[in-house]
C-alpha atoms as a PDB file:
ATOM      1  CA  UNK A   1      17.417  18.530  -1.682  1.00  0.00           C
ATOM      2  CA  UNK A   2      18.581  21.823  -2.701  1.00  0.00           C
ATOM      3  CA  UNK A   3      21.745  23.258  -0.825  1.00  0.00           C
ATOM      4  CA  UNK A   4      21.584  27.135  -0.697  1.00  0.00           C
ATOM      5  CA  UNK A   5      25.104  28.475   0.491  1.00  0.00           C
ATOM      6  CA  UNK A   6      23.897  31.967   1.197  1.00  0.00           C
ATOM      7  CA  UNK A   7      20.763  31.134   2.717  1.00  0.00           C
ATOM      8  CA  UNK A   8      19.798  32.294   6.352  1.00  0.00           C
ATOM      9  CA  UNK A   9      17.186  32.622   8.958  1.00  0.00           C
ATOM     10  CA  UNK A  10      15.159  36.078   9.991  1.00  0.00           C
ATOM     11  CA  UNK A  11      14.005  36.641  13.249  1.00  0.00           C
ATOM     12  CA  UNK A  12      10.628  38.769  12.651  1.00  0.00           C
ATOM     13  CA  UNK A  13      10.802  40.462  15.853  1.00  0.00           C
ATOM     14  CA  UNK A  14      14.189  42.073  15.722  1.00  0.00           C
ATOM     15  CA  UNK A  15      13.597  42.373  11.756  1.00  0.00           C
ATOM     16  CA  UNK A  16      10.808  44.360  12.546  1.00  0.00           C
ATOM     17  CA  UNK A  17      12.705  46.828  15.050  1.00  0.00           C
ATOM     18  CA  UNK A  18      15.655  47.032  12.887  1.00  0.00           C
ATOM     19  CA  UNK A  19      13.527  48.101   9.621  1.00  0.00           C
ATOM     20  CA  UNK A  20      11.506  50.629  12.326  1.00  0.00           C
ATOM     21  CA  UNK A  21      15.039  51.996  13.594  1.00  0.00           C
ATOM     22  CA  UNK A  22      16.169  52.662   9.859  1.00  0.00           C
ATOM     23  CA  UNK A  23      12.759  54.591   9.242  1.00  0.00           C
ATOM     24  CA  UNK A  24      13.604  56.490  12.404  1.00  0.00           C
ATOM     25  CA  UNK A  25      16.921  57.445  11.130  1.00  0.00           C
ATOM     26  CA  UNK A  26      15.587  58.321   7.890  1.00  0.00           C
ATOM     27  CA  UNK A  27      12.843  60.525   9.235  1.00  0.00           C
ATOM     28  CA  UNK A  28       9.742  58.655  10.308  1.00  0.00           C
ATOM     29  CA  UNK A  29       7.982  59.090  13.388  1.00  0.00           C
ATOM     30  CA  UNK A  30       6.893  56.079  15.423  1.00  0.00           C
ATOM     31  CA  UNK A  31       3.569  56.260  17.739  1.00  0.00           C
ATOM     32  CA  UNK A  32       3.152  53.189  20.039  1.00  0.00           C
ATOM     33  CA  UNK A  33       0.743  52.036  22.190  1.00  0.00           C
ATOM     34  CA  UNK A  34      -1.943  53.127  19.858  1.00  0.00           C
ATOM     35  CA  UNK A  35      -5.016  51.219  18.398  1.00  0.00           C
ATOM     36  CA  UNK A  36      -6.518  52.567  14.598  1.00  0.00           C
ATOM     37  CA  UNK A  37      -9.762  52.704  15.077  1.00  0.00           C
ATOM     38  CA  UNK A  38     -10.741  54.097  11.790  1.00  0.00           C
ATOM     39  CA  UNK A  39      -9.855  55.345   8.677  1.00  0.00           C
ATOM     40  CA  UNK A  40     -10.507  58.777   7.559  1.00  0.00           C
ATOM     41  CA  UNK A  41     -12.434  60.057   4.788  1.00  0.00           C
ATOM     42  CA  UNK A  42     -14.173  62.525   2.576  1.00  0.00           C
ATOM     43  CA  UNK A  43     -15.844  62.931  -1.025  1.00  0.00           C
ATOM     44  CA  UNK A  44     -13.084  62.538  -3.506  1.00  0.00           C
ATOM     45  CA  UNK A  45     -11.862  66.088  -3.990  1.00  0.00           C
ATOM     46  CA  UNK A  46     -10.975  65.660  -7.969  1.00  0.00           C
ATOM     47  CA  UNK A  47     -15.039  65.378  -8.675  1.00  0.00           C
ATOM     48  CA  UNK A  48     -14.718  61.924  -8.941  1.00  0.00           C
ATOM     49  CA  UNK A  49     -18.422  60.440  -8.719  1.00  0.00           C
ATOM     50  CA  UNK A  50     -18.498  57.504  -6.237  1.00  0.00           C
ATOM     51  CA  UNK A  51     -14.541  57.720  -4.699  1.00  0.00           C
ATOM     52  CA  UNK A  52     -13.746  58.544  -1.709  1.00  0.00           C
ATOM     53  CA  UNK A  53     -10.757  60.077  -0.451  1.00  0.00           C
ATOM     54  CA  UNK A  54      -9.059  58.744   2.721  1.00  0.00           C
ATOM     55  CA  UNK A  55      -7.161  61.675   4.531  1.00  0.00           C
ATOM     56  CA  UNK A  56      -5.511  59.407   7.546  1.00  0.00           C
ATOM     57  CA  UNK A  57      -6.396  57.672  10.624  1.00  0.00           C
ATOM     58  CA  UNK A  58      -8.081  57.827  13.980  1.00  0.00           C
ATOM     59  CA  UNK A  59      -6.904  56.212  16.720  1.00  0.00           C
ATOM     60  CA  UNK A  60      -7.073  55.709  20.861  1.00  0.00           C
ATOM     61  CA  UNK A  61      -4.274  55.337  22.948  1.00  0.00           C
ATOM     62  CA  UNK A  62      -3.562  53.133  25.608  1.00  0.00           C
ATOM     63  CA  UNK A  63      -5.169  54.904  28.374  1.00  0.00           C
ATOM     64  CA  UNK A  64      -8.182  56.000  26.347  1.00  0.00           C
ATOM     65  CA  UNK A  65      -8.040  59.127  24.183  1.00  0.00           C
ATOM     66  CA  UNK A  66      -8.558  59.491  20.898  1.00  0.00           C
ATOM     67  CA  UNK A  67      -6.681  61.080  18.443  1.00  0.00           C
ATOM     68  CA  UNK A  68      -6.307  61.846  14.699  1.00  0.00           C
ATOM     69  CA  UNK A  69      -2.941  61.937  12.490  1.00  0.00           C
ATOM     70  CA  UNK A  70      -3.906  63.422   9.090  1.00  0.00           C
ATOM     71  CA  UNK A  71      -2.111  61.714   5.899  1.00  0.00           C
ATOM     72  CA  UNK A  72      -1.667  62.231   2.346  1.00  0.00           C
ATOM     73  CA  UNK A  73      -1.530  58.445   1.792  1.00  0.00           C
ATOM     74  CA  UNK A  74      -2.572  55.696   4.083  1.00  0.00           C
ATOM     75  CA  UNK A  75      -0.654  52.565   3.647  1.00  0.00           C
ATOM     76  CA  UNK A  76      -3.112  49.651   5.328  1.00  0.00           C
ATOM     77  CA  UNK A  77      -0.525  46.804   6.905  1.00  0.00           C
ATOM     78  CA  UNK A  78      -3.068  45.674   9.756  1.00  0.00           C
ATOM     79  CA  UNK A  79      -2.325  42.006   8.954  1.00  0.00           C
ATOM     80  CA  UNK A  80      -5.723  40.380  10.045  1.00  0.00           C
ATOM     81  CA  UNK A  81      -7.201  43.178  11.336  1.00  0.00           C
ATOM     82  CA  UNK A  82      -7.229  45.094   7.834  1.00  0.00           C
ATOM     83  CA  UNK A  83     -10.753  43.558   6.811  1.00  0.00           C
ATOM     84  CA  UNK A  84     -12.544  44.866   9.169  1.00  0.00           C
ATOM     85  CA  UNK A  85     -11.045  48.668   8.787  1.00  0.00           C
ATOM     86  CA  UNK A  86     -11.894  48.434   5.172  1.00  0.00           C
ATOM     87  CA  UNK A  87     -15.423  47.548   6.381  1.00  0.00           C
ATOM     88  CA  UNK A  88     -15.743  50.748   7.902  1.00  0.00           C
ATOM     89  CA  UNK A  89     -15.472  52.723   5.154  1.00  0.00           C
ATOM     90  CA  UNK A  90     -17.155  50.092   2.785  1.00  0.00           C
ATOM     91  CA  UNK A  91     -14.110  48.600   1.532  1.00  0.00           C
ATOM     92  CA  UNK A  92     -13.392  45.411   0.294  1.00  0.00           C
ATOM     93  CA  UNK A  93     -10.402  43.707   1.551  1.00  0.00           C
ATOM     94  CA  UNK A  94     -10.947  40.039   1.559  1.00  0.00           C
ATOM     95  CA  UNK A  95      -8.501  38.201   4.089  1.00  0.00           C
ATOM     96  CA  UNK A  96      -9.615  36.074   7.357  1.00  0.00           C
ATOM     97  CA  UNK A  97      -7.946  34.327  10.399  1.00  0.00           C
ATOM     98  CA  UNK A  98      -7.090  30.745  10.643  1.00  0.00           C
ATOM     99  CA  UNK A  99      -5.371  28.433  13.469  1.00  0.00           C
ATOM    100  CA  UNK A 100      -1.851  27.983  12.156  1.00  0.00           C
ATOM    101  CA  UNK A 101      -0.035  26.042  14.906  1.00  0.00           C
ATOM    102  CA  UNK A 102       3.542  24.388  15.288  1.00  0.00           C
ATOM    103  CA  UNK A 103       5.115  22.010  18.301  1.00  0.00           C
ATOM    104  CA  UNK A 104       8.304  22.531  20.057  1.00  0.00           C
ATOM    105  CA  UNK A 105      10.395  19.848  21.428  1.00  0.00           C
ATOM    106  CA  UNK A 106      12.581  19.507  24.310  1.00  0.00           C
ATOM    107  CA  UNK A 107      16.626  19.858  23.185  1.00  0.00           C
ATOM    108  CA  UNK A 108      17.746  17.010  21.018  1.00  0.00           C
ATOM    109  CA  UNK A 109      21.387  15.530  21.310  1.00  0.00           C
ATOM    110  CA  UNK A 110      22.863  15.873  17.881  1.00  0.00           C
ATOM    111  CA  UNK A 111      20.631  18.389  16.924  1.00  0.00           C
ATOM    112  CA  UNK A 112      22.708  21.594  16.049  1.00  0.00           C
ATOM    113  CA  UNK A 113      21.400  25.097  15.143  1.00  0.00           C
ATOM    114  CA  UNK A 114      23.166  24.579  12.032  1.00  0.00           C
ATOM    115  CA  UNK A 115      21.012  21.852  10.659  1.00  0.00           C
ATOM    116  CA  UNK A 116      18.291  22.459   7.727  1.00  0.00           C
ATOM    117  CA  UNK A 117      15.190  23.559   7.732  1.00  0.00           C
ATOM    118  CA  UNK A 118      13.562  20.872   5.963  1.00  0.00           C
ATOM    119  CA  UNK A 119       9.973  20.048   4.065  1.00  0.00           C
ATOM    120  CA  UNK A 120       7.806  16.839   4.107  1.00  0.00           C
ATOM    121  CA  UNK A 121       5.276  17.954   1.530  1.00  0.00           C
ATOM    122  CA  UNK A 122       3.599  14.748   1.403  1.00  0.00           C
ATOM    123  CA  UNK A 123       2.584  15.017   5.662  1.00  0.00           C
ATOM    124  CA  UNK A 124       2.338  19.246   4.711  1.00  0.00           C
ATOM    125  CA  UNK A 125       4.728  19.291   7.896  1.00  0.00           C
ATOM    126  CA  UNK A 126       8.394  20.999   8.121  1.00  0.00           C
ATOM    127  CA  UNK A 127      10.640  21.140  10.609  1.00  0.00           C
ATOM    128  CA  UNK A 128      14.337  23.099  12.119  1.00  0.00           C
ATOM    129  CA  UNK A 129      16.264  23.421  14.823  1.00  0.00           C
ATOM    130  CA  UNK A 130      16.608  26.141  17.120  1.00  0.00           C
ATOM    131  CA  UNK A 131      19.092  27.494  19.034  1.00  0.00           C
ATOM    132  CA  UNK A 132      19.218  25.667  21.992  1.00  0.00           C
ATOM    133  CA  UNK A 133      18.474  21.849  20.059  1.00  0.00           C
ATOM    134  CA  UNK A 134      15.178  22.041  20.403  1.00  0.00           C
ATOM    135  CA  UNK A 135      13.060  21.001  17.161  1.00  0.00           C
ATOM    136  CA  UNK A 136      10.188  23.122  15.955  1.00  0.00           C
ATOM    137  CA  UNK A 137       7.622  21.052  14.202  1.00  0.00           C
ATOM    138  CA  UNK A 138       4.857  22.793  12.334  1.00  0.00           C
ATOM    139  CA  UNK A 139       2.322  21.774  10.099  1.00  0.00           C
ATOM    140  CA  UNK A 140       0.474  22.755   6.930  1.00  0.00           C
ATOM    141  CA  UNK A 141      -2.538  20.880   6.744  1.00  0.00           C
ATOM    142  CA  UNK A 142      -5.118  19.831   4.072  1.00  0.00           C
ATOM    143  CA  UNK A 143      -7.701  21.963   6.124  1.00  0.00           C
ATOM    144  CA  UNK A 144      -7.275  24.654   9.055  1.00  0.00           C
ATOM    145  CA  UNK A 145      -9.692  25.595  11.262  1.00  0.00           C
ATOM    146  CA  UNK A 146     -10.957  28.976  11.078  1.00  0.00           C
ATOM    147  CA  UNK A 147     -11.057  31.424  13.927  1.00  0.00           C
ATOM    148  CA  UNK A 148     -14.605  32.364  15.348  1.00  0.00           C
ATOM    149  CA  UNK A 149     -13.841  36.007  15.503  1.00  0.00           C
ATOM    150  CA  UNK A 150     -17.207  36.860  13.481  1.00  0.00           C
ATOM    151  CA  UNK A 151     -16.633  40.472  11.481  1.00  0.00           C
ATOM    152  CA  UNK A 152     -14.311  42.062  14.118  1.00  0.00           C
ATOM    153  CA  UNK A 153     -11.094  40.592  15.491  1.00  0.00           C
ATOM    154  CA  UNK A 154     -10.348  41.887  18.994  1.00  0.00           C
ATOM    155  CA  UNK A 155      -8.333  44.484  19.713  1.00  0.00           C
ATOM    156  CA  UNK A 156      -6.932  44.144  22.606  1.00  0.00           C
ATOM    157  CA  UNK A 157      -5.083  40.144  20.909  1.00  0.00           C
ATOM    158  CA  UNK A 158      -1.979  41.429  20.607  1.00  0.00           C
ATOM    159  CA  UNK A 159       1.313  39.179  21.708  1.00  0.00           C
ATOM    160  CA  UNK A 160      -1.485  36.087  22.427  1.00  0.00           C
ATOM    161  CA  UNK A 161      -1.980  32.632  21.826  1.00  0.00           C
ATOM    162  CA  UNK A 162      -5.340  30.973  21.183  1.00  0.00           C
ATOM    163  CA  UNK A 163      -5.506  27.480  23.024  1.00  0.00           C
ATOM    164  CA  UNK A 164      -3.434  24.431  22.474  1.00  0.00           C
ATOM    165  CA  UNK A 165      -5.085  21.684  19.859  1.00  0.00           C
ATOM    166  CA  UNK A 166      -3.223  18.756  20.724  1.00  0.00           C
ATOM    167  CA  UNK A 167      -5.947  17.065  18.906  1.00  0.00           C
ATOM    168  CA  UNK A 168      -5.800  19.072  15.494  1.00  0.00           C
ATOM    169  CA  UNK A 169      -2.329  18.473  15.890  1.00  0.00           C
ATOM    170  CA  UNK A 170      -2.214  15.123  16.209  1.00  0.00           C
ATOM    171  CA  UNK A 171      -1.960  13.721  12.460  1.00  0.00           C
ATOM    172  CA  UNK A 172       1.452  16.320  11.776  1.00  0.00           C
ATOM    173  CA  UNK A 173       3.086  15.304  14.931  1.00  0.00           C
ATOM    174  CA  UNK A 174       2.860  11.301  13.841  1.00  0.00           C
ATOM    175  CA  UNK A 175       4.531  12.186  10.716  1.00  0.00           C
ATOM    176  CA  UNK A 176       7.055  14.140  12.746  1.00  0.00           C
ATOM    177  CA  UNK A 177       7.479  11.097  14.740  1.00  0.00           C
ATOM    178  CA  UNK A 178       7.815   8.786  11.571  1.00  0.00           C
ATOM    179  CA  UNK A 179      10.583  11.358   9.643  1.00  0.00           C
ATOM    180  CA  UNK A 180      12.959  11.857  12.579  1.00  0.00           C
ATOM    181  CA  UNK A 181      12.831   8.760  14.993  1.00  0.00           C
ATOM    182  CA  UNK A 182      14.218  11.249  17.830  1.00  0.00           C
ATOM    183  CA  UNK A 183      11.065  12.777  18.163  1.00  0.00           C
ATOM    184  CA  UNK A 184       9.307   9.619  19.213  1.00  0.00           C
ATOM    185  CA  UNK A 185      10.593   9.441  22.890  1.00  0.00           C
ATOM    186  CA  UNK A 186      10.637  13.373  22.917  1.00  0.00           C
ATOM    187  CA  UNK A 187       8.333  15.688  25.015  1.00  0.00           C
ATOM    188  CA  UNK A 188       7.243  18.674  23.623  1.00  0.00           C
ATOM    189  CA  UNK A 189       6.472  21.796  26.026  1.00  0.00           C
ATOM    190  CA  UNK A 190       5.460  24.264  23.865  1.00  0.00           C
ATOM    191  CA  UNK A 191       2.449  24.276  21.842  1.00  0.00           C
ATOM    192  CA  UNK A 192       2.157  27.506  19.776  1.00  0.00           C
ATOM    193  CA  UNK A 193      -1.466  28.462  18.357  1.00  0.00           C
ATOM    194  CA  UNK A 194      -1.975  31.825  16.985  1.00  0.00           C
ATOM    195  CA  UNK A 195      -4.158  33.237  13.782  1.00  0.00           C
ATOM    196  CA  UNK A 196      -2.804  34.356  10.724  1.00  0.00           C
ATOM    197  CA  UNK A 197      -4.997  35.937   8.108  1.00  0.00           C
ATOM    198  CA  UNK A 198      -5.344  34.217   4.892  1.00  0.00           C
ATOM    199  CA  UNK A 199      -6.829  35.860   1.167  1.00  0.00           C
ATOM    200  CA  UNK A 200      -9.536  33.730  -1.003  1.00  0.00           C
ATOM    201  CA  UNK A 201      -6.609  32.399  -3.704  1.00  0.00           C
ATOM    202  CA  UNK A 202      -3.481  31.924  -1.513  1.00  0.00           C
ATOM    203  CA  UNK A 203      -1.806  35.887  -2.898  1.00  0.00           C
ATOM    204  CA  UNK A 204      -1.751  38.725  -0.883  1.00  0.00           C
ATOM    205  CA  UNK A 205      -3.157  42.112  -0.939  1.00  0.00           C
ATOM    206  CA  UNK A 206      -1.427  44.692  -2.719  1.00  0.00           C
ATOM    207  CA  UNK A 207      -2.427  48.324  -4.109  1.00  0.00           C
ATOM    208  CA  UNK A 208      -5.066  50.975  -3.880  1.00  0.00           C
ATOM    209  CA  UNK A 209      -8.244  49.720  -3.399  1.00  0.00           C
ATOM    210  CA  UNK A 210     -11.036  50.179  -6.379  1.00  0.00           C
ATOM    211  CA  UNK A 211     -12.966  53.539  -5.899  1.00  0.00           C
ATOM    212  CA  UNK A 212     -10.619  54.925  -3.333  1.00  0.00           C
ATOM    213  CA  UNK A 213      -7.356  58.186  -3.544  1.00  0.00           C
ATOM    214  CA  UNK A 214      -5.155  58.260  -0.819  1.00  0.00           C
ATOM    215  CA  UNK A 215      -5.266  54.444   0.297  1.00  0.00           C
ATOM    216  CA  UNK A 216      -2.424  51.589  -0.447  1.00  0.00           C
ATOM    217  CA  UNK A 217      -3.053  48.161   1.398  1.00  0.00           C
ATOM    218  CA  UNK A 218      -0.352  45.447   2.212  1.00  0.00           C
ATOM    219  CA  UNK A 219      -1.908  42.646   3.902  1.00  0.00           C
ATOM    220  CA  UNK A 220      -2.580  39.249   3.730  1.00  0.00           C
ATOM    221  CA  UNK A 221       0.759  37.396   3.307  1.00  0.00           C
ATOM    222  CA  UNK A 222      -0.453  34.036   4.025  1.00  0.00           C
ATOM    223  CA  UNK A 223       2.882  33.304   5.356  1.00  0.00           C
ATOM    224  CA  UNK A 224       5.492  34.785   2.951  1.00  0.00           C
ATOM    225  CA  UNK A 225       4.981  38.083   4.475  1.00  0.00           C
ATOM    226  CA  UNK A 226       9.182  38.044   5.625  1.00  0.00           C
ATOM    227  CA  UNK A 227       9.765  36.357   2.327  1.00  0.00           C
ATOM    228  CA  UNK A 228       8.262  38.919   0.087  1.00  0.00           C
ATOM    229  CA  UNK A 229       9.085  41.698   2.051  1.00  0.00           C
ATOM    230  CA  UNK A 230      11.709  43.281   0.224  1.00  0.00           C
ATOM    231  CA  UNK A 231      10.092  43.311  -3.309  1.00  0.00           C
ATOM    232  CA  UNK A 232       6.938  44.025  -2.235  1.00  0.00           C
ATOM    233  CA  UNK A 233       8.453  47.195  -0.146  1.00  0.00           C
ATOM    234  CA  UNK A 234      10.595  48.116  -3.701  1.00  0.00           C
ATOM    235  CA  UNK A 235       7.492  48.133  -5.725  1.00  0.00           C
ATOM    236  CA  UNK A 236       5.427  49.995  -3.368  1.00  0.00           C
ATOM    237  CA  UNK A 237       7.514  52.922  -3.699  1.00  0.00           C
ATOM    238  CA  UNK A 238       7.576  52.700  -7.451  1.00  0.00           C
ATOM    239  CA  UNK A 239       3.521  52.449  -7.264  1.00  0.00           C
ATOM    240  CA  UNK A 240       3.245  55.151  -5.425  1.00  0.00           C
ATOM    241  CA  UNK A 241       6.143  57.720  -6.609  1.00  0.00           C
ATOM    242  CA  UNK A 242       5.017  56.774 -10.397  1.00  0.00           C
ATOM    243  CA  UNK A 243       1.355  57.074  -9.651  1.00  0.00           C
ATOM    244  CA  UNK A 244       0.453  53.648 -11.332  1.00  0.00           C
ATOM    245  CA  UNK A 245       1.661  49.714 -11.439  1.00  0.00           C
ATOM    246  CA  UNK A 246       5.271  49.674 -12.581  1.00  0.00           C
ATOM    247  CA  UNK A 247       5.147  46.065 -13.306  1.00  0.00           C
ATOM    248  CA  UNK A 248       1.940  43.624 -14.350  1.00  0.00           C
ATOM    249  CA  UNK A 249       0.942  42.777 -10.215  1.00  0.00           C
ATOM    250  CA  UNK A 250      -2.528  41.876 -11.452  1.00  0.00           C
ATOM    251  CA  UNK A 251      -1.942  38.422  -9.124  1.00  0.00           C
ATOM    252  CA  UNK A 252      -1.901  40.675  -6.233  1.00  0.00           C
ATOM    253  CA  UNK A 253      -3.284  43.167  -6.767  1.00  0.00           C
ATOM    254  CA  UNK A 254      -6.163  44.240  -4.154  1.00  0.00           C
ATOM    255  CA  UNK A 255      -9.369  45.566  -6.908  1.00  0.00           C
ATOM    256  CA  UNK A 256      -8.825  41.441  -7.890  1.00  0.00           C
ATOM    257  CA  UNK A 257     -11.762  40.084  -6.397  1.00  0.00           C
ATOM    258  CA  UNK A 258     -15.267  40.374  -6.352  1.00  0.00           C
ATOM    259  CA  UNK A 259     -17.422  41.920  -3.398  1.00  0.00           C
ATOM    260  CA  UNK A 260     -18.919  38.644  -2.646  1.00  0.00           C
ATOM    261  CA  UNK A 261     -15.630  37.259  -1.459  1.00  0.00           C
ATOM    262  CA  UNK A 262     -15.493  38.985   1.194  1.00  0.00           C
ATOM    263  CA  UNK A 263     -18.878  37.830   2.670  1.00  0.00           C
ATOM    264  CA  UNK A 264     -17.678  36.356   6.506  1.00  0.00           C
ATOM    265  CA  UNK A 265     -19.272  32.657   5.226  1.00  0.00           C
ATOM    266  CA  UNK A 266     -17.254  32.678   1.720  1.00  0.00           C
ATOM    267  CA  UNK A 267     -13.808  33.795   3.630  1.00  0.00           C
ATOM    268  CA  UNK A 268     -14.017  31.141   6.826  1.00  0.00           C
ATOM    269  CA  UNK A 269     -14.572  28.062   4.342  1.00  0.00           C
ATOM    270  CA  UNK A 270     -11.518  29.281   1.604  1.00  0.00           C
ATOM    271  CA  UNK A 271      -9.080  30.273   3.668  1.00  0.00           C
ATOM    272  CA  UNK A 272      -9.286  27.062   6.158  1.00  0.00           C
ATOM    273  CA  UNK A 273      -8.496  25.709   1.981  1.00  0.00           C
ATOM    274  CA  UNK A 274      -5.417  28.425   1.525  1.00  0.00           C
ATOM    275  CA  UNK A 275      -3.283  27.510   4.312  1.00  0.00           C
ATOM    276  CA  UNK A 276      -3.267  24.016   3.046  1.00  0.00           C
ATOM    277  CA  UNK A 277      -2.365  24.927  -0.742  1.00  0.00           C
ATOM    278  CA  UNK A 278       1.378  25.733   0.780  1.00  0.00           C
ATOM    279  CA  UNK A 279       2.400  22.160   0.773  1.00  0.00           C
ATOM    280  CA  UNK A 280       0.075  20.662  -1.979  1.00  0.00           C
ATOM    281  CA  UNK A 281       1.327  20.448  -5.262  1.00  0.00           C
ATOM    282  CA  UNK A 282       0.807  23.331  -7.860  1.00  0.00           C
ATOM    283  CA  UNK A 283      -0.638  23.124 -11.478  1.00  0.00           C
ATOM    284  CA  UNK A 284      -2.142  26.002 -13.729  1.00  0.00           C
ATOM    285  CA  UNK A 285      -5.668  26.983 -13.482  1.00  0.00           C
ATOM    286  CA  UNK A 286      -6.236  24.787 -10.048  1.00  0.00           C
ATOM    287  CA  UNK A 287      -9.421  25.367  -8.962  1.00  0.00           C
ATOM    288  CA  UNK A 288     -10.558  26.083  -5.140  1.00  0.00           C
ATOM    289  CA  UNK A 289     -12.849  23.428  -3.800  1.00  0.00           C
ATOM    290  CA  UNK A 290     -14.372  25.206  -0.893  1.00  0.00           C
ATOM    291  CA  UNK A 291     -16.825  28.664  -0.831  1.00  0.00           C
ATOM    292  CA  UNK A 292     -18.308  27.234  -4.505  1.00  0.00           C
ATOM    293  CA  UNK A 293     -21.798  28.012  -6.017  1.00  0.00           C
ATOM    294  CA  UNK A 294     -21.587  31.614  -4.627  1.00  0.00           C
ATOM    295  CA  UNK A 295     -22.720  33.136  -7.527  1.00  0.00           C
END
């Protein structure tokens, strides 16, 4: 076990409106209600054979009308959506949607919100308490199942759940049962399913794509996106005020990977592997077992 005095939780959603009312503060402007619908572009205007220059975004509101907002720089944080807006301008930003699910159980006595969080990395299952004693139980596993979205996820899944796989499920929630004994005789009500976008080798997407001026992507997290937040966010503004990497990001960076891995077929099969690799032990040069023979 490893006791971390200063350690805490985040709460994404107010984390996310407390970092949007600091950019207010500082400046920003803030359009909700609004879907991207594509990214803007033009010949690269430094006679640059074969780049393209992306000049902002276009977008539709809520109740229908399109729009434009014209940028300098475009900074791509679509989460699982991203993909598909870098296939509109011939882009490759490998990253696809998996079922990532986790069980909550009705209020334990005994358990307080001041408990652990705690890892079984042998079941690939981990485990807290909340607020109100309840136990969230979520789960890792050796393989995911991918989402059948084909190239375009839908836009209007936004605050949604996909369906409950009690089934899928069914293997993490014994070895819940087996590491606390409380669980065993406890019914769970909630059953959260929801996609999360995963890249070919388990590292996310950082940095202007190959061939392009004016776009920066930051996507894929594969679940460390609150994690690696603050770094990533520190570097990005180095990147982009010194005009190149200001520290060797090579393992994230976007212009890693081949065009080829971000065929739909190669993507589904690897990233149901990549959500998996979070609770399997790590070694150096590990290869993938999924997607091979591809070239």
């Amino acid at each position: 076990a490893v006791y971390l005095p200063g350690d805490g939780r985040v709460i994404p959603g107010e984390c996310t409106v407390a970092l949007a009312k600091g950019a207010l503060q500082n400046g920003a402007q803030l359009f909700d209600q609004i879907s991207v619908t594509r990214l803007k572009t033009k010949p690269s205007p430094h006679g640059k054979q074969d780049f393209t220059r992306i000049t902002g975004v276009e977008y539709q509101s809520s109740d229908g009308t399109p729009g434009q907002i014209e940028a300098d720089w475009v900074i791509l944080t679509s989460g699982m959506w991203t993909r598909q807006l870098g296939l509109g301008i011939g882009v490759d930003l490998p990253l696809y949607p998996v079922e990532h699910h986790y069980v909550l159980s009705e209020p334990i006595p005994g358990a307080a919100r001041d408990l652990p969080c705690a890892r079984d990395p042998d079941a690939a299952i981990y485990f807290r308490t909340l607020d109100d004693g309840s136990i969230k139980l979520g789960a890792f596993q050796w393989r995911s199942k991918p989402w059948q979205v084909s190239d375009t996820v839908p836009g209007d899944f936004k605050f949604a759940l996909l369906n409950d796989d009690w089934e899928k499920f069914a293997e993490p929630l014994a070895a819940g049962k087996h590491r606390i004994p409380a669980l065993r005789t406890a019914k769970f009500p909630k059953f959260v399913n929801g996609p999360e976008s995963f890249t070919p080798d388990n590292n996310f997407l950082m940095g202007p794509p190959a061939l392009t001026e004016g776009l920066f992507v930051l996507a894929g997290f594969n679940s460390v996106g609150i994690a690696s937040a603050g770094g990533v966010g520190k570097y990005t503004v180095d990147w982009l005020e010194g005009g190149e990497m200001p520290m060797d990001l090579w393992s994230v960076d976007v212009r890693r990977f081949a065009p080829l891995q971000n065929e739909r077929g190669y993507l589904m099969t690897r990233a149901a592997e990549v959500l998996g690799l979070h609770y399997q032990m790590a070694w150096p040069n590990r290869e993938m077992e999924t997607s091979r023979n591809a070239r």
